[in-house]
Protein backbone atom coordinates (compact mmCIF):
# COMPACT_ATOMS: atom_id res chain seq x y z
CA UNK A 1 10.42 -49.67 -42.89
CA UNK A 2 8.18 -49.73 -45.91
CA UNK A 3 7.28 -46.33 -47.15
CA UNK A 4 3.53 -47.33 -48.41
CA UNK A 5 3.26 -48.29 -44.38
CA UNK A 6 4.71 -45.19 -43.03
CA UNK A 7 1.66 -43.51 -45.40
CA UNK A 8 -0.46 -46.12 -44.41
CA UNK A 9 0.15 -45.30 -40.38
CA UNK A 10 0.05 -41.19 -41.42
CA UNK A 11 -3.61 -41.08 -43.03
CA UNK A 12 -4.54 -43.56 -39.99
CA UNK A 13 -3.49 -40.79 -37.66
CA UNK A 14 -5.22 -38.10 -39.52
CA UNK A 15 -8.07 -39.87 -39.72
CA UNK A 16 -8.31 -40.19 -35.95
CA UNK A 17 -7.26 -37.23 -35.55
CA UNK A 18 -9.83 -35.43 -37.79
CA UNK A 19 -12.68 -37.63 -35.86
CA UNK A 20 -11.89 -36.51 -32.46
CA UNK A 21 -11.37 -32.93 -33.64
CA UNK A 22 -14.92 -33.21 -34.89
CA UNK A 23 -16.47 -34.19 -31.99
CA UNK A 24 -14.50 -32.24 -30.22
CA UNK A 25 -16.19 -28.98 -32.25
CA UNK A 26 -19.59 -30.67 -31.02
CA UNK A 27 -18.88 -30.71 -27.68
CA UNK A 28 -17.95 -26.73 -28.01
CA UNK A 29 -21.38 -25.85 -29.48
CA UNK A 30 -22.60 -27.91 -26.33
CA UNK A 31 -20.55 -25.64 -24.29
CA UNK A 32 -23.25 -24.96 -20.76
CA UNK A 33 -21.62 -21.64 -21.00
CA UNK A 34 -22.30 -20.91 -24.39
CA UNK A 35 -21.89 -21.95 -28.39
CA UNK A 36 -17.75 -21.29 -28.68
CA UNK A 37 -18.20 -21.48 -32.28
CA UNK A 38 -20.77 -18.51 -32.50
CA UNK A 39 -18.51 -16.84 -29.95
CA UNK A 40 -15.43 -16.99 -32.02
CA UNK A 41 -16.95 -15.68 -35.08
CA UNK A 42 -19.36 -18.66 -36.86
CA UNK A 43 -22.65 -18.23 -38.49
CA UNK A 44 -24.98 -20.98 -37.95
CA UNK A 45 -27.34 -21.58 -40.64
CA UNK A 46 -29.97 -24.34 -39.40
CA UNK A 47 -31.82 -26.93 -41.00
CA UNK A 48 -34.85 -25.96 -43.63
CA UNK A 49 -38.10 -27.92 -42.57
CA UNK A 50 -37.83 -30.86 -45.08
CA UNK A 51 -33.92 -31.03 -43.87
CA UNK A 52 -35.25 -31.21 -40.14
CA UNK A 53 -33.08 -34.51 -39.43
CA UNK A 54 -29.76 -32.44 -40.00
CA UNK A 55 -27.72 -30.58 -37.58
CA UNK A 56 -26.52 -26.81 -38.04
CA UNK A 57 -24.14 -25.77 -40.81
CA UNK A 58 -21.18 -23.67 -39.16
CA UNK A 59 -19.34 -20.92 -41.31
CA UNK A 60 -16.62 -18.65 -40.76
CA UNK A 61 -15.46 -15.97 -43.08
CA UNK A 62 -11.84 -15.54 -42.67
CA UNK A 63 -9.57 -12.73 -43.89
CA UNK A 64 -8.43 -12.15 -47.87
CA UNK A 65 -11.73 -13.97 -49.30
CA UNK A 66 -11.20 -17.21 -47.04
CA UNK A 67 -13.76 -19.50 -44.98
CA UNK A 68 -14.28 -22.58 -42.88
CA UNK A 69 -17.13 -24.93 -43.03
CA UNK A 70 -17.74 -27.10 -40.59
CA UNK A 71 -19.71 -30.26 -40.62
CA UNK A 72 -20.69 -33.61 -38.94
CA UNK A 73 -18.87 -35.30 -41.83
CA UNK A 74 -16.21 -33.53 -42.40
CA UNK A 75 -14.41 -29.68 -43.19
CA UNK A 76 -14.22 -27.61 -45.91
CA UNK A 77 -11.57 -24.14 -46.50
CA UNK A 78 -11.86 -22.11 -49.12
CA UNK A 79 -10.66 -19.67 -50.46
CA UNK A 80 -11.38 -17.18 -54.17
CA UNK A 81 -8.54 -17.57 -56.03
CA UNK A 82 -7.42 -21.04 -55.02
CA UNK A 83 -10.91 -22.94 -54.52
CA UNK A 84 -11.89 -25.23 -51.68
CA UNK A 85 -10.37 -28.35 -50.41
CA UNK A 86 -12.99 -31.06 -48.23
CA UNK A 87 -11.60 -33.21 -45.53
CA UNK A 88 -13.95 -35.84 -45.23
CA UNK A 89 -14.45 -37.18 -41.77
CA UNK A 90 -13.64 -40.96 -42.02
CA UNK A 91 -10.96 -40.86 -44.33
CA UNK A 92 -7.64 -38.62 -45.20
CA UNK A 93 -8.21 -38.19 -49.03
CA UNK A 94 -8.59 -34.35 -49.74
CA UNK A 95 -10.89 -33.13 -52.27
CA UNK A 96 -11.33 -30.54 -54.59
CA UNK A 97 -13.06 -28.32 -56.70
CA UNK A 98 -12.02 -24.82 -58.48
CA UNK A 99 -14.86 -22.95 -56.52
CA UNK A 100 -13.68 -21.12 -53.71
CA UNK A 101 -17.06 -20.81 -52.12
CA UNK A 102 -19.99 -23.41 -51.66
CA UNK A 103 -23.11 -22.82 -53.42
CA UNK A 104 -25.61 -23.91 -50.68
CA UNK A 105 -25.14 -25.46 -47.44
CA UNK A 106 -23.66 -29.04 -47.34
CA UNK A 107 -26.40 -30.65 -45.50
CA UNK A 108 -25.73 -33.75 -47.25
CA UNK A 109 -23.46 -35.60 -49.40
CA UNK A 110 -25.81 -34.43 -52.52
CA UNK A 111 -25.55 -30.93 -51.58
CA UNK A 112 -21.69 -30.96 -51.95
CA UNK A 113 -20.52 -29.65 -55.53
CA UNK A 114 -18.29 -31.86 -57.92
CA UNK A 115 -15.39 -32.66 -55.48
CA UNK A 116 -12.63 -34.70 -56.90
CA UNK A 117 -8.68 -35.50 -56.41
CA UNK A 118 -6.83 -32.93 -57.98
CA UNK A 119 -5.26 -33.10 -61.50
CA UNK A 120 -2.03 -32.56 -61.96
CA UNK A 121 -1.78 -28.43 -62.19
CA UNK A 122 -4.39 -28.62 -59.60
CA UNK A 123 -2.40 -30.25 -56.79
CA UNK A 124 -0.47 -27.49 -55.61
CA UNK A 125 -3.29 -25.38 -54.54
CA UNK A 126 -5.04 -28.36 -53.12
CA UNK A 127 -2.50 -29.28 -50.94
CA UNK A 128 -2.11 -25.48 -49.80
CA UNK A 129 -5.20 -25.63 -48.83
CA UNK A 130 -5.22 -28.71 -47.27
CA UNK A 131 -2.60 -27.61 -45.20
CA UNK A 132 -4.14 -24.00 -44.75
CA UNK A 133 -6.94 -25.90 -42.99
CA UNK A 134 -4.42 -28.00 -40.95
CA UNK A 135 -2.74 -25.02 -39.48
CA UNK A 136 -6.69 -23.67 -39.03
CA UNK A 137 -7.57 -26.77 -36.40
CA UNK A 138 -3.83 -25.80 -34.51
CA UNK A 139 -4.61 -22.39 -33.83
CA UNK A 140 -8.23 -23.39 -33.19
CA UNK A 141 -7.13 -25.90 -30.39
CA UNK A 142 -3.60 -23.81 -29.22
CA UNK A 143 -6.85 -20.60 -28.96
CA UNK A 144 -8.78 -23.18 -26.75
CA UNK A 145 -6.44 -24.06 -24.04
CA UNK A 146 -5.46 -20.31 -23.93
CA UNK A 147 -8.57 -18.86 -23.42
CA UNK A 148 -11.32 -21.87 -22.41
CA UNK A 149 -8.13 -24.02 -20.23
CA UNK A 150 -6.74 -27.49 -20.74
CA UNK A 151 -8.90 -28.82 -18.42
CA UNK A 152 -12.01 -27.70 -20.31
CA UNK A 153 -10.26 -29.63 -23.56
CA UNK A 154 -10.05 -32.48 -21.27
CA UNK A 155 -13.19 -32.56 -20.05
CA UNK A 156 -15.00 -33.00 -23.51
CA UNK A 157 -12.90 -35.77 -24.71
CA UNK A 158 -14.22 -37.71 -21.66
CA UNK A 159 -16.96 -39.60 -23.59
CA UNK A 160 -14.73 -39.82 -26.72
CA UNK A 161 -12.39 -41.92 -24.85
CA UNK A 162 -14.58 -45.31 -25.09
CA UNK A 163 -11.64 -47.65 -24.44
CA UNK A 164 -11.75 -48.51 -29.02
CA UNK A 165 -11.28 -45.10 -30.46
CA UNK A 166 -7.02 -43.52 -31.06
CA UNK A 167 -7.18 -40.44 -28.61
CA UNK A 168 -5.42 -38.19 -28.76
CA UNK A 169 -4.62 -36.16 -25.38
CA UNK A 170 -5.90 -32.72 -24.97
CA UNK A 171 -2.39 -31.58 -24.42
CA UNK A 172 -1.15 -32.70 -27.26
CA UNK A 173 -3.93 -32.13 -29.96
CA UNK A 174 -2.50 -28.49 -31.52
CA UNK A 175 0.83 -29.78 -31.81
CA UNK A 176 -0.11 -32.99 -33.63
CA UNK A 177 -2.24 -30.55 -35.79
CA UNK A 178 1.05 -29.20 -36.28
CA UNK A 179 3.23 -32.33 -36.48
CA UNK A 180 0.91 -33.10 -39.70
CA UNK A 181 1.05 -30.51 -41.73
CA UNK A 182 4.55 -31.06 -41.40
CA UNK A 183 4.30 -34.90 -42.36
CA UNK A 184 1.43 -33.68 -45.35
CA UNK A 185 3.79 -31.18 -46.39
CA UNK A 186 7.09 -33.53 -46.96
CA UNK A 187 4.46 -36.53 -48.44
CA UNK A 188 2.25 -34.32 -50.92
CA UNK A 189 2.33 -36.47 -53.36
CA UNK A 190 1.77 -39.66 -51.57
CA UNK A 191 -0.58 -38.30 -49.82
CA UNK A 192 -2.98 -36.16 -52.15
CA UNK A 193 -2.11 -38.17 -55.05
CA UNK A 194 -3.24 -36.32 -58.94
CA UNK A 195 -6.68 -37.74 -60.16
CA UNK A 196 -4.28 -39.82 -62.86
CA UNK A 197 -2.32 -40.94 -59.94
CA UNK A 198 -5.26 -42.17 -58.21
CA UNK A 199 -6.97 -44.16 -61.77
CA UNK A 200 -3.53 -45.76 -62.14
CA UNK A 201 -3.44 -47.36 -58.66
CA UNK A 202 -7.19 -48.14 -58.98
């Protein structure tokens, strides 16, 4: 089978993937029993007045100068010596920048800093991160059905399954957070191709 296909099918699957795990963090802030994220460990930071239209910015400070930021649109790791890596939301292209912390919350695309596709001495740490984050969302899901219950995992993808959206079953959704790092780490550079990769297939 065509390799460019096999990619093709890959970022498909992360995509899908990412979308559900997204709304899948909503649904846990929704939690009747209480705001998972701020009982794991997040810091919400809401809206400013003239930003009223925006939903919550979650962060996490992990260990050795690393953090999570969550968002509507997408997620974001970083860490000091390596710099952050954004997922966006609707499509598998990492991006990067050399800062390993954001400078204000991302309440929009404008508030994000210069993110681009790696160069070519970049890559490395881009992808590390990338998959850094990736192994992140597994032990964030594999930590849900331990301690919240599969059939809690089930019971917020209810709405997400609308019949048109991939879904991807609650059992299943930490291993296929692991199943793709494994795919992103044997395909880095098809799939987080070098900014001069990217301008010569533009």
């Amino acid at each position: 089978m065509d390799r460019r296909y096999l990619e093709g099918e890959l970022v498909r699957h992360a995509v899908g993937l990412l979308s559900q795990q997204v709304w899948c963090w909503g649904r846990d802030i929704l939690r009747p029993e209480g705001n998972w994220l701020l009982e794991i460990g997040f810091v919400r930071i809401e809206p400013p007045a003239e930003r009223k239209e925006c939903s919550s910015v979650y962060t996490l400070a992990l260990p050795q100068g690393r953090n999570v930021v969550l968002r509507g649109f997408g997620a974001f790791y970083g860490d000091r010596q390596r710099g952050t890596v954004f997922l966006p939301r609707d499509a598998f292209r990492p991006r990067y920048t050399t800062n390993g912390t954001l400078d204000r919350p991302p309440w929009s695309n404008a508030d994000l800093p210069k993110l681009t596709a790696p160069d070519d001495l970049q890559r490395n740490d881009c992808a590390s991160l990338t998959l850094d984050l990736v192994d992140w969302m597994r032990d964030y899901e594999a930590a849900i059905i331990e301690r919240l219950g599969i059939e809690y995992r089930r019971s917020t993808l209810v709405e997400w399954d609308n019949g048109k959206r991939p879904i991807m079953p609650a059992e299943e959704m930490a291993r296929a957070w692991r199943s793709l790092g494994i795919a992103i780490a044997g395909n880095v550079q098809a799939l987080i191709p070098s900014c001069s990769e990217s301008q010569s297939h533009a």
